[in-house]
N, C-alpha and C. Protein backbone atom coordinates (compact mmCIF):
# COMPACT_ATOMS: atom_id res chain seq x y z
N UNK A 1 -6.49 11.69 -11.76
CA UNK A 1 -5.88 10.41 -12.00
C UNK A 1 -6.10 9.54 -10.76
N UNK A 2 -6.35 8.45 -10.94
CA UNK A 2 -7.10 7.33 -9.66
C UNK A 2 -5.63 6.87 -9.80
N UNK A 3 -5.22 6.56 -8.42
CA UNK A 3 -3.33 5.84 -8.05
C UNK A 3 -3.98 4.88 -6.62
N UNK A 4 -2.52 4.09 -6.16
CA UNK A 4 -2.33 3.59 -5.33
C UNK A 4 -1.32 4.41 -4.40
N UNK A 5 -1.08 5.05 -2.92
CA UNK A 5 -0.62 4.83 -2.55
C UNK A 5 -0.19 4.03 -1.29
N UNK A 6 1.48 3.75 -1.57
CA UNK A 6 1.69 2.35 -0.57
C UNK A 6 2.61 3.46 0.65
N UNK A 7 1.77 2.69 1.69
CA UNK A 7 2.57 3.34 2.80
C UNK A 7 3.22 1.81 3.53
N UNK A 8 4.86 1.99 4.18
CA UNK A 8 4.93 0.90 4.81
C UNK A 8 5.26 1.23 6.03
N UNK A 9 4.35 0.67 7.47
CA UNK A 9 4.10 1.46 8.39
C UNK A 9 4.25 0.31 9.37
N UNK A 10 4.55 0.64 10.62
CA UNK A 10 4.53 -0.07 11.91
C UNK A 10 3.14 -1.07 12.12
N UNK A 11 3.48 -2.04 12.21
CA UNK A 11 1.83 -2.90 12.48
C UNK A 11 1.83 -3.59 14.02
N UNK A 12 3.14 -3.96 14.74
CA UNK A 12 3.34 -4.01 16.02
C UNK A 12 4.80 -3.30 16.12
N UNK A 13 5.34 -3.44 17.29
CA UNK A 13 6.40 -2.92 17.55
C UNK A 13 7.67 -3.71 17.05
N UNK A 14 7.16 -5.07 16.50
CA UNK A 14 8.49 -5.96 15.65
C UNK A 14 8.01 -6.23 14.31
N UNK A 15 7.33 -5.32 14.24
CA UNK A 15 6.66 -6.15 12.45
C UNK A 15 6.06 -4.46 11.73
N UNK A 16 6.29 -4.53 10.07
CA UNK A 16 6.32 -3.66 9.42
C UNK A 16 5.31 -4.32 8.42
N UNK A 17 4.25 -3.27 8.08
CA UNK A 17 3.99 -4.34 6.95
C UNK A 17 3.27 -3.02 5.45
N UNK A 18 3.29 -3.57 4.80
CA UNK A 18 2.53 -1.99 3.39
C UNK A 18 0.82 -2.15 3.37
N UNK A 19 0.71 -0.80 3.62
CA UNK A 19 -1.10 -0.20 3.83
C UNK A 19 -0.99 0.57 2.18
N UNK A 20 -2.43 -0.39 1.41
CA UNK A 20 -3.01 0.91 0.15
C UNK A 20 -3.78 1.63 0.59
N UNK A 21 -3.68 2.60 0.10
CA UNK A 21 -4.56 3.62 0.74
C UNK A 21 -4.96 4.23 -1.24
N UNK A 22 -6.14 4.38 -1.85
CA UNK A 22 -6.54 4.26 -2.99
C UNK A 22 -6.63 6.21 -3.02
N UNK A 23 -6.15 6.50 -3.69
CA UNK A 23 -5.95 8.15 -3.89
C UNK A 23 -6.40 8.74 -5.36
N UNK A 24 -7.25 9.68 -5.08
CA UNK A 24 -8.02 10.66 -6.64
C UNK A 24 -6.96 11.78 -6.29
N UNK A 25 -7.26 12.03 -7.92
CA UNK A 25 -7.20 13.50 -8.11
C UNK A 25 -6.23 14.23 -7.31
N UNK A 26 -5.07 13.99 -7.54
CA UNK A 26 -3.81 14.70 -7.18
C UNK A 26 -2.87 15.00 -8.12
N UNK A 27 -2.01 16.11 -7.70
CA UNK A 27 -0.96 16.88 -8.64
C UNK A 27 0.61 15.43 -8.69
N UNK A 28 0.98 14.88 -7.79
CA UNK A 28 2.44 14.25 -7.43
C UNK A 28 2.08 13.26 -6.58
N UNK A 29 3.29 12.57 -6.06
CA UNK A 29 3.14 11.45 -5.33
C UNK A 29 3.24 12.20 -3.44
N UNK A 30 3.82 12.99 -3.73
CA UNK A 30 4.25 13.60 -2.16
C UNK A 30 2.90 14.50 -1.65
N UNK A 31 2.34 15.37 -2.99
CA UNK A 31 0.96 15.92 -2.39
C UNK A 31 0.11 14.75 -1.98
N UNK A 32 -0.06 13.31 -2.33
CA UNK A 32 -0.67 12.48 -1.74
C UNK A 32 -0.61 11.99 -0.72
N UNK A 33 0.72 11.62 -0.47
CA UNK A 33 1.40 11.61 1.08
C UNK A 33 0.95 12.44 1.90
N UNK A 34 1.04 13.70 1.92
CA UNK A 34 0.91 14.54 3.00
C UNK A 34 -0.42 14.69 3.13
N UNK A 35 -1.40 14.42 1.95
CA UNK A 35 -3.05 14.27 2.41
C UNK A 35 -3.70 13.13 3.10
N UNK A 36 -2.48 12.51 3.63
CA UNK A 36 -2.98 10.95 4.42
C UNK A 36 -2.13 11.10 5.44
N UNK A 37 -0.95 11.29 5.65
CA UNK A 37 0.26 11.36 6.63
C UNK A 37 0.19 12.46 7.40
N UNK A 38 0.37 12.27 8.98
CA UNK A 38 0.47 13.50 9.69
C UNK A 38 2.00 13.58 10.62
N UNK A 39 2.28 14.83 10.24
CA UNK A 39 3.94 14.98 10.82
C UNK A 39 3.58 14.83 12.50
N UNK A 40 4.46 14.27 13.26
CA UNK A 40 4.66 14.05 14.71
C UNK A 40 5.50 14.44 15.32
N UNK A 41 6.04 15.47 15.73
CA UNK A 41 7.35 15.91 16.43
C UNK A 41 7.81 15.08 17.60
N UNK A 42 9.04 14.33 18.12
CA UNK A 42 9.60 13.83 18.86
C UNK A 42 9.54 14.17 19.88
N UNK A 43 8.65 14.39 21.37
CA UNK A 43 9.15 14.83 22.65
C UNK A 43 10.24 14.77 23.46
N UNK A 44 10.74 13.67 22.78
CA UNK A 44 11.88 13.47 23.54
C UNK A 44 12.90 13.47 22.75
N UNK A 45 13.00 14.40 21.73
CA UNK A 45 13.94 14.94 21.15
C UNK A 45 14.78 15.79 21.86
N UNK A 46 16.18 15.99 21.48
CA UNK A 46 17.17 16.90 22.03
C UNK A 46 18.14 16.65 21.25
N UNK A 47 18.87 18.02 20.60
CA UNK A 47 20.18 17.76 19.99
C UNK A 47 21.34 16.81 20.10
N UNK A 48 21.74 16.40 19.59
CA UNK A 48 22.68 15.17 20.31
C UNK A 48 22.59 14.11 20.58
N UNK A 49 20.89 13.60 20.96
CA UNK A 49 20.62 12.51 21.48
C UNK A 49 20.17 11.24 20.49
N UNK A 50 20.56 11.32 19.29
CA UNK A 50 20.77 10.37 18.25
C UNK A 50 19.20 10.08 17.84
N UNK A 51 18.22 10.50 18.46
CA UNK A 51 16.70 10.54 17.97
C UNK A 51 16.28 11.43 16.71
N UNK A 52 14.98 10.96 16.47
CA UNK A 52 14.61 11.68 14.75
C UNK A 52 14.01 12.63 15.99
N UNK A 53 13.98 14.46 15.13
CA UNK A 53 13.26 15.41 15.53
C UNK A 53 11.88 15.19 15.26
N UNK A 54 11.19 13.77 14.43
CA UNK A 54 10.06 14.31 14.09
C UNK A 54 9.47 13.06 13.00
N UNK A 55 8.58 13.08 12.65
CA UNK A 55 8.49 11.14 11.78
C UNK A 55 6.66 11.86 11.49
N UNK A 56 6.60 10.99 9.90
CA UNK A 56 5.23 10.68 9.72
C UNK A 56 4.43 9.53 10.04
N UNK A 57 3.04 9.41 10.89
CA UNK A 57 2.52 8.67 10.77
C UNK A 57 0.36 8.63 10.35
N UNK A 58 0.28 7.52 10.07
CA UNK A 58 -0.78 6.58 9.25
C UNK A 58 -1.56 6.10 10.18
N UNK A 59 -2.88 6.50 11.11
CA UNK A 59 -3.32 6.00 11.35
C UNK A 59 -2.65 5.89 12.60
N UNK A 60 -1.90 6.67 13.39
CA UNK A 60 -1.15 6.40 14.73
C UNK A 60 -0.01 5.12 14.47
N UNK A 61 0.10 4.93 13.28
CA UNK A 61 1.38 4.09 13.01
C UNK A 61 2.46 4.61 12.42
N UNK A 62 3.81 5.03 12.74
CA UNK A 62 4.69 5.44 11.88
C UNK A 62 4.96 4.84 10.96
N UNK A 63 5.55 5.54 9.97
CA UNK A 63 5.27 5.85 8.58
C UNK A 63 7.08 5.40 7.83
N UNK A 64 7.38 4.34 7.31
CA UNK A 64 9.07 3.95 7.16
C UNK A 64 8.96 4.60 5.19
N UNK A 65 8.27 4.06 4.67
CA UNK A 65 8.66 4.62 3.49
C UNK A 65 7.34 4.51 2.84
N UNK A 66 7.07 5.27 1.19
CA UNK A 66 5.99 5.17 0.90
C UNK A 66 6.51 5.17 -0.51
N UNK A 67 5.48 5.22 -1.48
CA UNK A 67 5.97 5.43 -2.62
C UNK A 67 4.04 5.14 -3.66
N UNK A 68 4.31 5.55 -5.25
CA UNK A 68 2.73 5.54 -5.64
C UNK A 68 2.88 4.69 -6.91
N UNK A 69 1.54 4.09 -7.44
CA UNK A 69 1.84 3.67 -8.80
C UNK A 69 -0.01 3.81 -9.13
N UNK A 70 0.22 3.98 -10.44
CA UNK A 70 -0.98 4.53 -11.46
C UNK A 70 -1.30 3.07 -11.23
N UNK A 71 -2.89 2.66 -11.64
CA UNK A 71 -3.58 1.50 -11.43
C UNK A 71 -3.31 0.40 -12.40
N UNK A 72 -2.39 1.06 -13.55
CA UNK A 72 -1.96 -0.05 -14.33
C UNK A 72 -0.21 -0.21 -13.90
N UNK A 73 -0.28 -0.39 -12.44
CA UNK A 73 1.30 -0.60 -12.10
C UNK A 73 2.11 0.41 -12.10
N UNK A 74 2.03 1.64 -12.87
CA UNK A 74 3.60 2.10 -13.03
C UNK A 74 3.94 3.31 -12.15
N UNK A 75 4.83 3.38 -11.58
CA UNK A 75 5.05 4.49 -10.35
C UNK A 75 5.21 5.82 -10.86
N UNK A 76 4.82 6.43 -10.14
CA UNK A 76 4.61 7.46 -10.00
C UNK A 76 5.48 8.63 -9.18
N UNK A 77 5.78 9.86 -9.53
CA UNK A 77 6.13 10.71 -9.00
C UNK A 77 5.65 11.55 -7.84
């Protein structure tokens, strides 16, 4: 199945904006994700310290939300 997915990702450090990224032949919307998205663990993580342990990003841009839709619009799982 040929889809869209939309990633909406960091484009400077004050601005967010949505990347298509055009996706074949996948089972779900999340196996697509993770074939474009790479997990990043926090270095400066530490219990307590109100930071994420860890974030996806696109291209060296973190990654805020994503979501898919089949080419005639309709979203996808």
């Amino acid at each position: 199945m040929k889809a869209i997915l939309f990633l909406f990702v960091a484009v400077t450090t004050a601005d967010y904006g949505w990347v298509k990224v055009p996706i074949n032949n996948f089972t779900n919307c999340d196996e697509a994700f993770e074939s474009v998205a790479t997990w990043i663990e926090n270095p400066k993580y530490k219990p307590g310290n109100d930071q994420v342990w860890g974030f996806y990003v696109f291209n060296n841009r973190p990654i805020s939300a994503h979501y898919c839709q089949d080419l005639k619009g309709n979203y996808l799982l």
